[in-house]
N, C-alpha and C. Protein backbone atom coordinates (compact mmCIF):
# COMPACT_ATOMS: atom_id res chain seq x y z
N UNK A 1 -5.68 -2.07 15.51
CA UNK A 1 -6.12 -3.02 14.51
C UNK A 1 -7.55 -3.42 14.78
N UNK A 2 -8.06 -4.05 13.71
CA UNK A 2 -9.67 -4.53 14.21
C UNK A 2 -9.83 -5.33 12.67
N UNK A 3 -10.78 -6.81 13.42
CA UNK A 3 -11.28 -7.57 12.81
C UNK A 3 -12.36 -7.87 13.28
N UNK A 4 -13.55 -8.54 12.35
CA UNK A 4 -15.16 -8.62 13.33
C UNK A 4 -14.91 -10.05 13.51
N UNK A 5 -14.19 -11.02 13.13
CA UNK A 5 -14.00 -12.39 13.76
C UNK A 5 -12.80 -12.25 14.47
N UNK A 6 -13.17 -13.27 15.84
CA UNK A 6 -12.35 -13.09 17.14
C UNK A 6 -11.31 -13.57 16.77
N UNK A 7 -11.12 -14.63 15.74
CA UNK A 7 -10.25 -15.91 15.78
C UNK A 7 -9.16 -14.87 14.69
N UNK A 8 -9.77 -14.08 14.29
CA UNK A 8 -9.00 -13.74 13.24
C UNK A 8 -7.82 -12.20 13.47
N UNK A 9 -9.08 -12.26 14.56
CA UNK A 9 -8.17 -11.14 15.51
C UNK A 9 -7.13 -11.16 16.42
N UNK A 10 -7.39 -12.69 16.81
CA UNK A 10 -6.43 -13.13 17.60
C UNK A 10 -4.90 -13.43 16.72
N UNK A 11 -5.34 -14.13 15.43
CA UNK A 11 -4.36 -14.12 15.03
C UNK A 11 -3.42 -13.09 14.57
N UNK A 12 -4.25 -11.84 14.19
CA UNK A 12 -3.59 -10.74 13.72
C UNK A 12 -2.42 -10.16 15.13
N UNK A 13 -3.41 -10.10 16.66
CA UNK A 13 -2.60 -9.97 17.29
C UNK A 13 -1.62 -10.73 17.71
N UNK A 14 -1.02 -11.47 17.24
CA UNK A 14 0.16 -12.47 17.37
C UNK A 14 0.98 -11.80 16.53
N UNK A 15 0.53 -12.24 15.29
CA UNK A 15 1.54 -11.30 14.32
C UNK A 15 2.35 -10.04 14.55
N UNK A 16 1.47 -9.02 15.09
CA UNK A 16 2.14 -7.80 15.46
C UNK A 16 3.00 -8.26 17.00
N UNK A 17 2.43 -9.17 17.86
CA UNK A 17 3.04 -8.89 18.79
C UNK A 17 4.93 -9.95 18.37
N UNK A 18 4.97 -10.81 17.29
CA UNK A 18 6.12 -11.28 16.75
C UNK A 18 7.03 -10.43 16.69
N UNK A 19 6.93 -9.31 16.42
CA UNK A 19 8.10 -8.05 15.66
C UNK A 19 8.53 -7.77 16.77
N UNK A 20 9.59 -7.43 17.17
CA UNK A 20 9.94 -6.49 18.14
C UNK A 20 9.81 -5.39 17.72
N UNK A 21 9.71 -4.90 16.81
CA UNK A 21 9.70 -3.13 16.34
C UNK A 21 8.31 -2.73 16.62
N UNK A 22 7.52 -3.47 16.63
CA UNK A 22 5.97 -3.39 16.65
C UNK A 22 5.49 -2.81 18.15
N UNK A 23 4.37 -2.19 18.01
CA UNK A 23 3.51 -2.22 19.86
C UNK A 23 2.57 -1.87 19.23
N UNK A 24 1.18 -2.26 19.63
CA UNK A 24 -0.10 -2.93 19.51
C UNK A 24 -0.76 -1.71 20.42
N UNK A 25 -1.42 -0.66 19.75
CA UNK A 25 -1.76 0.20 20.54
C UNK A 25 -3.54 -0.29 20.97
N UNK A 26 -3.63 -1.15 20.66
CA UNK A 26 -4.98 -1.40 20.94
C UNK A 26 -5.82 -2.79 19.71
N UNK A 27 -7.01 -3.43 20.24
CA UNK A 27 -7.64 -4.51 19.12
C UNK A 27 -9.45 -4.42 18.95
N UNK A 28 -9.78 -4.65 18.15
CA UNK A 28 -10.69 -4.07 18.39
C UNK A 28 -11.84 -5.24 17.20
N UNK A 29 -13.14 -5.15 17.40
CA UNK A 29 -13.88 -5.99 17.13
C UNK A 29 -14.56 -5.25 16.08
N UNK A 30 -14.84 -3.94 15.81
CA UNK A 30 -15.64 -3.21 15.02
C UNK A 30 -14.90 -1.84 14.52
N UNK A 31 -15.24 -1.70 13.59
CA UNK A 31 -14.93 -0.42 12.60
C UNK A 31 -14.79 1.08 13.40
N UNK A 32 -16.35 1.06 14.38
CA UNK A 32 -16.63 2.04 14.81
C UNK A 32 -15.77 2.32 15.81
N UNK A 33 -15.53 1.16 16.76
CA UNK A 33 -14.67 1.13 17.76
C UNK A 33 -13.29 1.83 17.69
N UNK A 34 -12.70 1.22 16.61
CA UNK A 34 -11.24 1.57 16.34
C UNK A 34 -11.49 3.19 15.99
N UNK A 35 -12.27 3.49 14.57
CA UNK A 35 -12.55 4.95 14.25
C UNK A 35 -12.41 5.57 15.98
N UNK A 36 -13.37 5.72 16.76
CA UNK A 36 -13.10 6.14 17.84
C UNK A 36 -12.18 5.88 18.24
N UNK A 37 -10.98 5.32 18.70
CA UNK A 37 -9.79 4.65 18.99
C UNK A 37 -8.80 5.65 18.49
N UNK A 38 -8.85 5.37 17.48
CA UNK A 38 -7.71 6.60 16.51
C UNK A 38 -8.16 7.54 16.34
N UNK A 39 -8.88 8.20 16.10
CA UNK A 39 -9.28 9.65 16.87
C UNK A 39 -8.66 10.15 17.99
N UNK A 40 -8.20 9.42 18.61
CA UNK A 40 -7.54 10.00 20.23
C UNK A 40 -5.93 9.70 20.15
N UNK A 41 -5.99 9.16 19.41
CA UNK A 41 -4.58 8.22 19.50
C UNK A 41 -3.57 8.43 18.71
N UNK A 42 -2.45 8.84 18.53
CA UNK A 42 -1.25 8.89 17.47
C UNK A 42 -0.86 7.46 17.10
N UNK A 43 -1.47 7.16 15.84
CA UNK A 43 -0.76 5.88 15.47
C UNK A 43 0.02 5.95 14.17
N UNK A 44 0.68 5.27 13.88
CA UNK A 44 1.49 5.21 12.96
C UNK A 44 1.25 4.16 11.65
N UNK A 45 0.07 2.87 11.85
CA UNK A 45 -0.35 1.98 11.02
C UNK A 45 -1.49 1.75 11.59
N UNK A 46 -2.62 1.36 10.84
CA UNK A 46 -3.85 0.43 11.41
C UNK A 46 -3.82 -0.83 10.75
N UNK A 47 -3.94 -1.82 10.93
CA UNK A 47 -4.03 -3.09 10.62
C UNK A 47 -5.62 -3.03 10.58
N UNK A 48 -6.38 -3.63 9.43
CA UNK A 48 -8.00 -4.21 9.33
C UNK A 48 -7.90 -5.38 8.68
N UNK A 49 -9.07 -6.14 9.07
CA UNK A 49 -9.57 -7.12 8.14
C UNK A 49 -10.86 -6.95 7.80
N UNK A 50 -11.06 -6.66 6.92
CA UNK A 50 -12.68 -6.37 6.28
C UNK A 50 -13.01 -6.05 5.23
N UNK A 51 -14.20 -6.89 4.58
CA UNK A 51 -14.62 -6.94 2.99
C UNK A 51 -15.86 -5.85 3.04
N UNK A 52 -16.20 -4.90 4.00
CA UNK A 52 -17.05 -3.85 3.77
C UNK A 52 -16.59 -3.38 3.46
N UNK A 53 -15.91 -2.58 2.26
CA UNK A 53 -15.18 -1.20 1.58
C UNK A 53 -16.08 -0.22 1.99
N UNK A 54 -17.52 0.25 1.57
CA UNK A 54 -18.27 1.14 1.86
C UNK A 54 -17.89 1.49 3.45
N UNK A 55 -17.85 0.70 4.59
CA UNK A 55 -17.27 0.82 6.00
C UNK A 55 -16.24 1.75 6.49
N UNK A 56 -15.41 1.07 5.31
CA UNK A 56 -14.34 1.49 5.36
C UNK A 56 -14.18 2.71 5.22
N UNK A 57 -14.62 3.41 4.08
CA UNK A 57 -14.37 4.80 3.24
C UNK A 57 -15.59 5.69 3.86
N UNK A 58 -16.13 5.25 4.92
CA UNK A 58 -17.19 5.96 5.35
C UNK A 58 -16.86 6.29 6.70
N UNK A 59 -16.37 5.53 7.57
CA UNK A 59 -15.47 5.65 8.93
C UNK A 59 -14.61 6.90 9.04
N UNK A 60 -14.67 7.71 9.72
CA UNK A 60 -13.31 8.86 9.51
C UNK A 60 -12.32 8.08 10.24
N UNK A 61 -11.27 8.23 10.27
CA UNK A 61 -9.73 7.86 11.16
C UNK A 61 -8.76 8.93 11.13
N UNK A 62 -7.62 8.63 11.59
CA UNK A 62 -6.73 9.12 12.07
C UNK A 62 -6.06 9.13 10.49
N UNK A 63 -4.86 9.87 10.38
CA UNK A 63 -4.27 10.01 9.26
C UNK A 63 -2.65 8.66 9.26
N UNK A 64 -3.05 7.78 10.05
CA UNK A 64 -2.45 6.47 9.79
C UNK A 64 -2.10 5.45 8.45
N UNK A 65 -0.98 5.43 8.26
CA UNK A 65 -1.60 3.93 7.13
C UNK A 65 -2.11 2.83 7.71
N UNK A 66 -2.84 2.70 6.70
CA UNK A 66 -4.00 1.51 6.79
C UNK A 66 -3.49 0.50 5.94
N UNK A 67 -3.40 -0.92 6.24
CA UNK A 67 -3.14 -2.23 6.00
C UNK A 67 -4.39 -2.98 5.60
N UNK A 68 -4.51 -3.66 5.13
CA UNK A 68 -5.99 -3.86 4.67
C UNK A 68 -5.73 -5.28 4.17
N UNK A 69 -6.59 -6.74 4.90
CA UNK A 69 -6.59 -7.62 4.49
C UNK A 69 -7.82 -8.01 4.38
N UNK A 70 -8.45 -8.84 2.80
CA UNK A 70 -9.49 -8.53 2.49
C UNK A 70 -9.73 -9.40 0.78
N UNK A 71 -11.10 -9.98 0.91
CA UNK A 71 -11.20 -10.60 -0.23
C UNK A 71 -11.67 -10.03 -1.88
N UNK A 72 -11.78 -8.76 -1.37
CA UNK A 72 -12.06 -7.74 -2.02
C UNK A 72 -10.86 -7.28 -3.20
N UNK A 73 -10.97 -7.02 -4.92
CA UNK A 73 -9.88 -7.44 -5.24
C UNK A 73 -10.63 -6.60 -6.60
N UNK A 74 -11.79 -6.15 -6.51
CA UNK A 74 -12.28 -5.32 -8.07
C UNK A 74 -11.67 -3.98 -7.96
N UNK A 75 -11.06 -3.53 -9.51
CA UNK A 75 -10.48 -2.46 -9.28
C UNK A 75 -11.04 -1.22 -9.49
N UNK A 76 -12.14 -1.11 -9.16
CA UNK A 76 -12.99 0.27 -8.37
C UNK A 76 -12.85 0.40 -6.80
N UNK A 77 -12.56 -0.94 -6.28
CA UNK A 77 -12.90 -0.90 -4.68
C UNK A 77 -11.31 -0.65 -4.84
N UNK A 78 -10.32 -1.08 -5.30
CA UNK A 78 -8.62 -1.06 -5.16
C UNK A 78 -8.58 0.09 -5.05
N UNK A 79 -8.91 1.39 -6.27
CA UNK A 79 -8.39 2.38 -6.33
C UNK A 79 -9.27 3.67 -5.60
N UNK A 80 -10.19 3.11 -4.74
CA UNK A 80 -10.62 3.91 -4.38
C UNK A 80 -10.18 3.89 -2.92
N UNK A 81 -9.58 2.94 -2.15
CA UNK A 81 -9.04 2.19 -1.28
C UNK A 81 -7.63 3.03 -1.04
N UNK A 82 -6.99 2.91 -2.46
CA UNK A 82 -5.61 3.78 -2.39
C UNK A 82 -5.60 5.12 -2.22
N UNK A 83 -6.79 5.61 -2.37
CA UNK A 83 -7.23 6.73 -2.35
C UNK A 83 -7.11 7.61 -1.31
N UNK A 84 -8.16 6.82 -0.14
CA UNK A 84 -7.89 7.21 1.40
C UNK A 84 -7.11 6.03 2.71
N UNK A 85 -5.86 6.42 2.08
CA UNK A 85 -5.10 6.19 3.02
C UNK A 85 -4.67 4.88 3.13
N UNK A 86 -5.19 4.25 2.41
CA UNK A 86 -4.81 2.43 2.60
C UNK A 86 -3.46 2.16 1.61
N UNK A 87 -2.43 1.75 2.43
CA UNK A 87 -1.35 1.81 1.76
C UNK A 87 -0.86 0.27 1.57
N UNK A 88 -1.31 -0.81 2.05
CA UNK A 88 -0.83 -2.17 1.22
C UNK A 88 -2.35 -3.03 1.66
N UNK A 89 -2.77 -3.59 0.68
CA UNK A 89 -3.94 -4.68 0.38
C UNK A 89 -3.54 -5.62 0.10
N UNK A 90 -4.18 -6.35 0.86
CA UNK A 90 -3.85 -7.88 0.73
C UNK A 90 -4.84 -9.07 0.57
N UNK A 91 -4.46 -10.49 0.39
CA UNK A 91 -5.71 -11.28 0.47
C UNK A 91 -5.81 -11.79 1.86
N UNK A 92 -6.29 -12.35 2.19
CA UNK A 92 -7.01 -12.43 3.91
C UNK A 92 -6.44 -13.67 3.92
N UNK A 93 -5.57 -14.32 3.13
CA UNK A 93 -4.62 -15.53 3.11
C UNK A 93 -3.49 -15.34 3.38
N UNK A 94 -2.96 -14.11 3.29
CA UNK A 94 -1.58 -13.89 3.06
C UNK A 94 -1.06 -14.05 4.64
N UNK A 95 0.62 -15.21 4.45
CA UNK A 95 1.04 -15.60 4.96
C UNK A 95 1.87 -14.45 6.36
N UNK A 96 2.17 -14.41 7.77
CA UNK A 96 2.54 -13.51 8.47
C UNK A 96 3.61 -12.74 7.82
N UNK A 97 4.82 -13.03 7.18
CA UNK A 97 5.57 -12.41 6.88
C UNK A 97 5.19 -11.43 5.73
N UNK A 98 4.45 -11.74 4.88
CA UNK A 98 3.68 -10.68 4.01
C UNK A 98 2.90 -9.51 4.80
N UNK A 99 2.40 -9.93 6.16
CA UNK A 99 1.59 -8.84 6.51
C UNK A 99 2.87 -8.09 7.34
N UNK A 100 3.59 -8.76 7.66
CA UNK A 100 4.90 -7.90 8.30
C UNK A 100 5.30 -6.88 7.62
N UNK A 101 6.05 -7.08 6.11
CA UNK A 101 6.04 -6.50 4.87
C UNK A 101 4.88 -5.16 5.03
N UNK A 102 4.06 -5.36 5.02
CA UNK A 102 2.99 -4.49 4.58
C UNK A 102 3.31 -3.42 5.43
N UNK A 103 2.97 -3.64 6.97
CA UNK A 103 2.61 -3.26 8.04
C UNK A 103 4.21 -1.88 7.84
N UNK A 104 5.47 -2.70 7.31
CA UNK A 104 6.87 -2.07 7.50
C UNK A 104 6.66 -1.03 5.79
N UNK A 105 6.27 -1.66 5.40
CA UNK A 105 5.61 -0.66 3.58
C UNK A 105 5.13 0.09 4.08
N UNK A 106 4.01 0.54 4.43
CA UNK A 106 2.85 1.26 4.84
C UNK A 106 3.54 2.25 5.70
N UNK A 107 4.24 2.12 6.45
CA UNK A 107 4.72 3.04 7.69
C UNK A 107 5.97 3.73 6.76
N UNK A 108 6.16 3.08 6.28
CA UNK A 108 7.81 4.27 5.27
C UNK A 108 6.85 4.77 4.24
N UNK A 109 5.66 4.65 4.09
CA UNK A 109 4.45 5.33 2.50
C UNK A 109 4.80 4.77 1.26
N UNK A 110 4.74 3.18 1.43
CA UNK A 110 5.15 2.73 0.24
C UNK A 110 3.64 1.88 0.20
N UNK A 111 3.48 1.50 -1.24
CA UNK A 111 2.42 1.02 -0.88
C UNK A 111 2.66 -0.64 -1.63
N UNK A 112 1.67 -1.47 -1.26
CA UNK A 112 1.92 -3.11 -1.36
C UNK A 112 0.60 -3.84 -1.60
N UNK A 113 0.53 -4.47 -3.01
CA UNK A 113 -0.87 -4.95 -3.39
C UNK A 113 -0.80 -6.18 -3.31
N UNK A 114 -1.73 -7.26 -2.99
CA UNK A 114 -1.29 -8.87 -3.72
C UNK A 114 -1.72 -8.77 -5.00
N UNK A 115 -1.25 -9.61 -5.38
CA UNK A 115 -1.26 -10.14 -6.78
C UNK A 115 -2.37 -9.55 -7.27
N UNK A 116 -3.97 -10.27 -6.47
CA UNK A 116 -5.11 -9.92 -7.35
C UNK A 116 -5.49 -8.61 -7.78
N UNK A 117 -4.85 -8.23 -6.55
CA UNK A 117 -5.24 -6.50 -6.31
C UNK A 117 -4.70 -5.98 -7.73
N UNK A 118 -3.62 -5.87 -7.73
CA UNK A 118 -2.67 -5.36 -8.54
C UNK A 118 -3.13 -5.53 -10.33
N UNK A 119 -3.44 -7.04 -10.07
CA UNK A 119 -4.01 -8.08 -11.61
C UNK A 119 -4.92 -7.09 -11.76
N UNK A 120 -6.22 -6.87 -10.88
CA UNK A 120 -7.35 -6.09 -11.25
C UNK A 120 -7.07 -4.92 -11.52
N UNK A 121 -6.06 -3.84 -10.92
CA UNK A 121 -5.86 -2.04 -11.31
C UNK A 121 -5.53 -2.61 -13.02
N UNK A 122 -4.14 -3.85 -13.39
CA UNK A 122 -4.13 -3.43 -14.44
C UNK A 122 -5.16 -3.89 -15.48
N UNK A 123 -5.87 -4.44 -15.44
CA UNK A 123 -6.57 -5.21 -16.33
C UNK A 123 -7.93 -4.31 -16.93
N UNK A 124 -7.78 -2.92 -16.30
CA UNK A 124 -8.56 -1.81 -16.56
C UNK A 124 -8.61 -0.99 -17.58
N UNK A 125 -7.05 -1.31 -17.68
CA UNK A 125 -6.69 -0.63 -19.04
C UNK A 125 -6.05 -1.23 -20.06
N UNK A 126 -6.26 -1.07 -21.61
CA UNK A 126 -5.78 -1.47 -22.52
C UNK A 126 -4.93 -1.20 -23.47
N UNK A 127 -4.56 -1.42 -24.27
CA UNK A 127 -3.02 -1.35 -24.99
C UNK A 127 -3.61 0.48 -25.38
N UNK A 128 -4.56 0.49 -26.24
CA UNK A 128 -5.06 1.76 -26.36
C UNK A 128 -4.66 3.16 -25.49
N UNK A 129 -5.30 2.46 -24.44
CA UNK A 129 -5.27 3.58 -23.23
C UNK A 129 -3.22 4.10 -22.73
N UNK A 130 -2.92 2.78 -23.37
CA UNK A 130 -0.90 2.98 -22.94
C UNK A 130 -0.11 3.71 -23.97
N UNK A 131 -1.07 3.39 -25.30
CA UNK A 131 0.09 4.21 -26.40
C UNK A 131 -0.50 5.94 -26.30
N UNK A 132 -2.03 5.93 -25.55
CA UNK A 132 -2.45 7.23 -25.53
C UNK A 132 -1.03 8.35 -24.41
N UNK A 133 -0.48 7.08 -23.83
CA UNK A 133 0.49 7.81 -22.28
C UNK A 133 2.04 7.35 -23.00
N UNK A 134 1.72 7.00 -23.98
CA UNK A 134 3.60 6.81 -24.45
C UNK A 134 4.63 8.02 -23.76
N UNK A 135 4.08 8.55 -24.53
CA UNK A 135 4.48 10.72 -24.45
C UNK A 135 5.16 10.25 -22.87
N UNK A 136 4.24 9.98 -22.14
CA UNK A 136 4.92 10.33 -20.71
C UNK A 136 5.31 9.58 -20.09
N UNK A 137 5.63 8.35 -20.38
CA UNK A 137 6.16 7.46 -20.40
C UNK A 137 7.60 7.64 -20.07
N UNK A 138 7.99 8.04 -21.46
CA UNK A 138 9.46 8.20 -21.83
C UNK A 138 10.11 9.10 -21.20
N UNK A 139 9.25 9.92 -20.38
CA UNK A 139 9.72 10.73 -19.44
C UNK A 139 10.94 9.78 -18.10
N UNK A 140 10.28 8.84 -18.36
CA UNK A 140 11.20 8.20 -17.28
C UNK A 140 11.87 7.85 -17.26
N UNK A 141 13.19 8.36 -16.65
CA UNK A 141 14.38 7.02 -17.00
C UNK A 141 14.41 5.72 -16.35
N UNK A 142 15.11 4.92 -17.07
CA UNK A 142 15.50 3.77 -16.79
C UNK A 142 15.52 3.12 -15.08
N UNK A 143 16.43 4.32 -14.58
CA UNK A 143 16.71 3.92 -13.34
C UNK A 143 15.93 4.15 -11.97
N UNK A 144 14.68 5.53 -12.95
CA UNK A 144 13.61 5.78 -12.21
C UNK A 144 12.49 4.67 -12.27
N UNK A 145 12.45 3.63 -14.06
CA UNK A 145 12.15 2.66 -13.55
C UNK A 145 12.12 1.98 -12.45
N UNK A 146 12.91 1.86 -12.78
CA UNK A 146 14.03 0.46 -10.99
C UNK A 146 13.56 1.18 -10.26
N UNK A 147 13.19 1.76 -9.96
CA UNK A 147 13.01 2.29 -8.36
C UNK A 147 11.65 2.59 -8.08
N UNK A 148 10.63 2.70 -9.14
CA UNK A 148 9.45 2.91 -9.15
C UNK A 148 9.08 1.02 -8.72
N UNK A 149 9.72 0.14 -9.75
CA UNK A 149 9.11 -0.48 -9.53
C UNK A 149 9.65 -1.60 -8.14
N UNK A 150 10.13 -1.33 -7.41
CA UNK A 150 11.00 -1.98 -6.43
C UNK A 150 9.90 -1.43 -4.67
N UNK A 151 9.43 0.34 -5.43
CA UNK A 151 8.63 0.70 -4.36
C UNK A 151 7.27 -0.23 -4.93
N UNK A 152 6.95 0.04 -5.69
CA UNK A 152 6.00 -1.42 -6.21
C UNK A 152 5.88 -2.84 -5.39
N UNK A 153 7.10 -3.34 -5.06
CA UNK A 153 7.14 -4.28 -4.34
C UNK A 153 7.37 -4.44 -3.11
N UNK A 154 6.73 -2.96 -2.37
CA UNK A 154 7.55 -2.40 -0.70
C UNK A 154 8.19 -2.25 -0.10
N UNK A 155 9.75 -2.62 -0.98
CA UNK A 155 11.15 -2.01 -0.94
C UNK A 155 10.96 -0.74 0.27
N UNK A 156 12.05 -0.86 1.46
CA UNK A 156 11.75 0.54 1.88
C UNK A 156 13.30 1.21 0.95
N UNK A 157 13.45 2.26 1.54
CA UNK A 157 14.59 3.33 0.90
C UNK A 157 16.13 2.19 0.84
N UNK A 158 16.07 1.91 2.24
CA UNK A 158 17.23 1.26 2.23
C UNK A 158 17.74 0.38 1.42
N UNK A 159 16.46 -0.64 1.47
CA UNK A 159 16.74 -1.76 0.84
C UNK A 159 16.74 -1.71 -0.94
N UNK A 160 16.09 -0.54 -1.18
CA UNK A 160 16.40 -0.13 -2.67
C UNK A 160 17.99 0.26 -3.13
N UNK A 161 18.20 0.96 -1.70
CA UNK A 161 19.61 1.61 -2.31
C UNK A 161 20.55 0.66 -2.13
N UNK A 162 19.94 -0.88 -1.00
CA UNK A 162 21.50 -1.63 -1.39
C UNK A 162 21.08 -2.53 -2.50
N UNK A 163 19.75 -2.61 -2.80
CA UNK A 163 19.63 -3.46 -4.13
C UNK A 163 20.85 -2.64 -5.25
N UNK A 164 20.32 -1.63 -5.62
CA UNK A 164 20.77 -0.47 -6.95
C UNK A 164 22.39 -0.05 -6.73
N UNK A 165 23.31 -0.26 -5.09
CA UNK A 165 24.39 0.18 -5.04
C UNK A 165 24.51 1.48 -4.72
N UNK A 166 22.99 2.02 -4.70
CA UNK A 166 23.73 3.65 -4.60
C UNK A 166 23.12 4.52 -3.00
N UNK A 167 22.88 5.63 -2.39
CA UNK A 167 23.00 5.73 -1.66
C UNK A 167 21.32 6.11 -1.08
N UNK A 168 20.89 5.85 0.12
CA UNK A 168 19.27 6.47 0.32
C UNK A 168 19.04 7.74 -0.11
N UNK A 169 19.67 8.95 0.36
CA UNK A 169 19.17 10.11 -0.38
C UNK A 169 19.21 10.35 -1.63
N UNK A 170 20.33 9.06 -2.64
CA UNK A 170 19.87 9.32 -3.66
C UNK A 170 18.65 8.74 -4.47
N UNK A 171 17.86 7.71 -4.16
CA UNK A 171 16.78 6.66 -3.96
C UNK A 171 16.09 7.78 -3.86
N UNK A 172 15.86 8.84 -2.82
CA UNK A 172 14.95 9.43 -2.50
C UNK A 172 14.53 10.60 -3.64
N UNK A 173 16.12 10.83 -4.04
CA UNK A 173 16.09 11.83 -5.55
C UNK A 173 15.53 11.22 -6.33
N UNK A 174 16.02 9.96 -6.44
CA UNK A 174 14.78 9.42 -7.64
C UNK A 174 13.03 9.41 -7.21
N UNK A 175 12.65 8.82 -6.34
CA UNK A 175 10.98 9.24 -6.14
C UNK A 175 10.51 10.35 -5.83
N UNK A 176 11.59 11.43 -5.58
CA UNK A 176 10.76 12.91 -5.88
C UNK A 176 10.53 12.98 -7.20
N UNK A 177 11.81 12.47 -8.09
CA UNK A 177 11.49 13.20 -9.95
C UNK A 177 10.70 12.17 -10.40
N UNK A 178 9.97 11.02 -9.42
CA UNK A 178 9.17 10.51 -10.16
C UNK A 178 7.71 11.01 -10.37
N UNK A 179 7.98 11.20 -8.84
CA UNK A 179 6.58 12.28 -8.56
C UNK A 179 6.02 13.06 -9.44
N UNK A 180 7.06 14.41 -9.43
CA UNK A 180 7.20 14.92 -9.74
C UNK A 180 6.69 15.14 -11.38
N UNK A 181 7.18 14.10 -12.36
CA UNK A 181 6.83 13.65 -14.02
C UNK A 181 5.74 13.12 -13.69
N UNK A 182 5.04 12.10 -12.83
CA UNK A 182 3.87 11.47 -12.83
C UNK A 182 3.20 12.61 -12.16
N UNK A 183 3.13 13.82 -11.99
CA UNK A 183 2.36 14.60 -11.08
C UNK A 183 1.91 14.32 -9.88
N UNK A 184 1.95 12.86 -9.61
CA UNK A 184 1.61 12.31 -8.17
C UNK A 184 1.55 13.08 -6.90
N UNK A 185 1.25 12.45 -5.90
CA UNK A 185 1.53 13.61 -4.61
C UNK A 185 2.10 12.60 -3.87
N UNK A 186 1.36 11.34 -4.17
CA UNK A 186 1.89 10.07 -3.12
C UNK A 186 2.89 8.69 -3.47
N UNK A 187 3.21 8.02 -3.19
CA UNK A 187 4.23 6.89 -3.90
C UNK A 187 2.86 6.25 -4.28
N UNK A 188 1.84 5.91 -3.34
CA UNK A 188 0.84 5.10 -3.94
C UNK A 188 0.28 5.34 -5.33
N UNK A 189 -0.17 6.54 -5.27
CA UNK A 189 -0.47 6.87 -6.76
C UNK A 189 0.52 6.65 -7.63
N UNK A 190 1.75 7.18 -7.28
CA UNK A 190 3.29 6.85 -7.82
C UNK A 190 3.03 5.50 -8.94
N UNK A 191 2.57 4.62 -8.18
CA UNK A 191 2.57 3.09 -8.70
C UNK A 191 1.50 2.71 -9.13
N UNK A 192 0.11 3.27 -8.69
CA UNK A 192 -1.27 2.78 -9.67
C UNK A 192 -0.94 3.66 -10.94
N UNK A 193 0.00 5.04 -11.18
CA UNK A 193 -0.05 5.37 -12.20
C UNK A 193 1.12 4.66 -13.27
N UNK A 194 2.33 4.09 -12.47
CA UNK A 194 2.71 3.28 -13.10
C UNK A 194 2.66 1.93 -13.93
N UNK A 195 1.47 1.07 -12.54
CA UNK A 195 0.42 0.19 -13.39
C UNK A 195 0.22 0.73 -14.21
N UNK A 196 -1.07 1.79 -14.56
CA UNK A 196 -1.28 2.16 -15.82
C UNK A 196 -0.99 2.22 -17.02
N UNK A 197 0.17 3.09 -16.65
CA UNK A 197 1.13 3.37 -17.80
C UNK A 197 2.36 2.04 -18.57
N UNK A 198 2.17 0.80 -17.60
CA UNK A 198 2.74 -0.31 -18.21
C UNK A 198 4.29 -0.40 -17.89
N UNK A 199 4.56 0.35 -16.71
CA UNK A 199 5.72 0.68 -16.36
C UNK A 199 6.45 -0.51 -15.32
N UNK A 200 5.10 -0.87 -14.35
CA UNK A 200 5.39 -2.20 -13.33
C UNK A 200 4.45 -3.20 -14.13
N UNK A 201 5.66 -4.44 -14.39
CA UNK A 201 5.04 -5.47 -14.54
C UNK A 201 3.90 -6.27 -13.84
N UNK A 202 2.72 -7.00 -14.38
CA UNK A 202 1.83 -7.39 -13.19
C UNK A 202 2.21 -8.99 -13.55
């Protein structure tokens, strides 16, 4: 993980060290630091706090999800963010159990926006731009709804399939054929294309 304020780093490392599922492979004060860091290192999540996006997308790393807390919330910086590798954004307010959430999203490849984040992808597009995607829309069923939008809210597998009653591998049948109709490759895209398309409520 890495934040450029100490205080803020400190707190982050509390947070992770709360979980028992968690271990803290390292903390770090700068961008560059960590980039070097994970380069060597098998990690499984990075935790950041930082409103440099350019930093960010310019840094190489490890093929980790990235957690991202940050006041940053325009949706050019969102979707370009989702882009490489950052799998839940947040506001630099959000309470520990939200970043818990994230940290447990991010590691199953689900991805997790706050509010603003999310407000800004949809507010990009207009009624126009949704009846242009009706067509593919309707491709979806109902129940691929539900499940699109549940990964929307960082649902992992499990907890979808005891929401819905039915079983994880079949949860999992549903976000391949979602993929799959949305052409997606990733759940993240999965769900900015569902924003789009007016599919997850904001």
């Amino acid at each position: 993980m890495a934040a450029t304020s100490a205080l803020r780093r400190v707190g982050l490392e509390s947070i992770v060290r709360s979980h028992l599922d968690f271990q803290l492979a390292g903390s770090f004060g700068s961008m560059a630091s960590l980039a070097s860091f994970s380069r060597g290192t098998e990690l499984d999540v990075i935790v950041i706090d930082s409103d440099r996006i350019l930093d960010l997308l310019q840094e190489p790393m490890s093929d980790a999800a990235i957690v991202l807390l940050t006041a940053v919330s325009d949706a050019r910086s969102i979707s370009r963010l989702l882009r490489n590798r950052f799998r839940a954004i947040l506001s630099r307010d959000s309470d520990p159990d939200d970043i818990i959430s994230a940290i447990l999203a991010a590691h199953d490849g689900l991805v997790l926006l706050s509010a603003p984040a999310a407000e800004s992808l949809a507010a990009v597009y207009d009624d126009r731009a949704l009846e242009v995607e009706t067509g593919l829309s309707e491709e979806i069923t109902s129940r691929e709804t539900e499940v699109l939008r549940m990964v929307a809210e960082g649902l992992v597998n499990k907890d979808i399939a005891t929401r819905l009653g039915i079983s994880e591998h079949t949860v999992k049948f549903h976000i391949s054929s979602i993929l799959d109709k949305f052409g997606a490759s990733t759940r993240t895209e999965a769900v900015a294309l569902g924003i789009r398309r007016g599919l997850i409520p904001i």
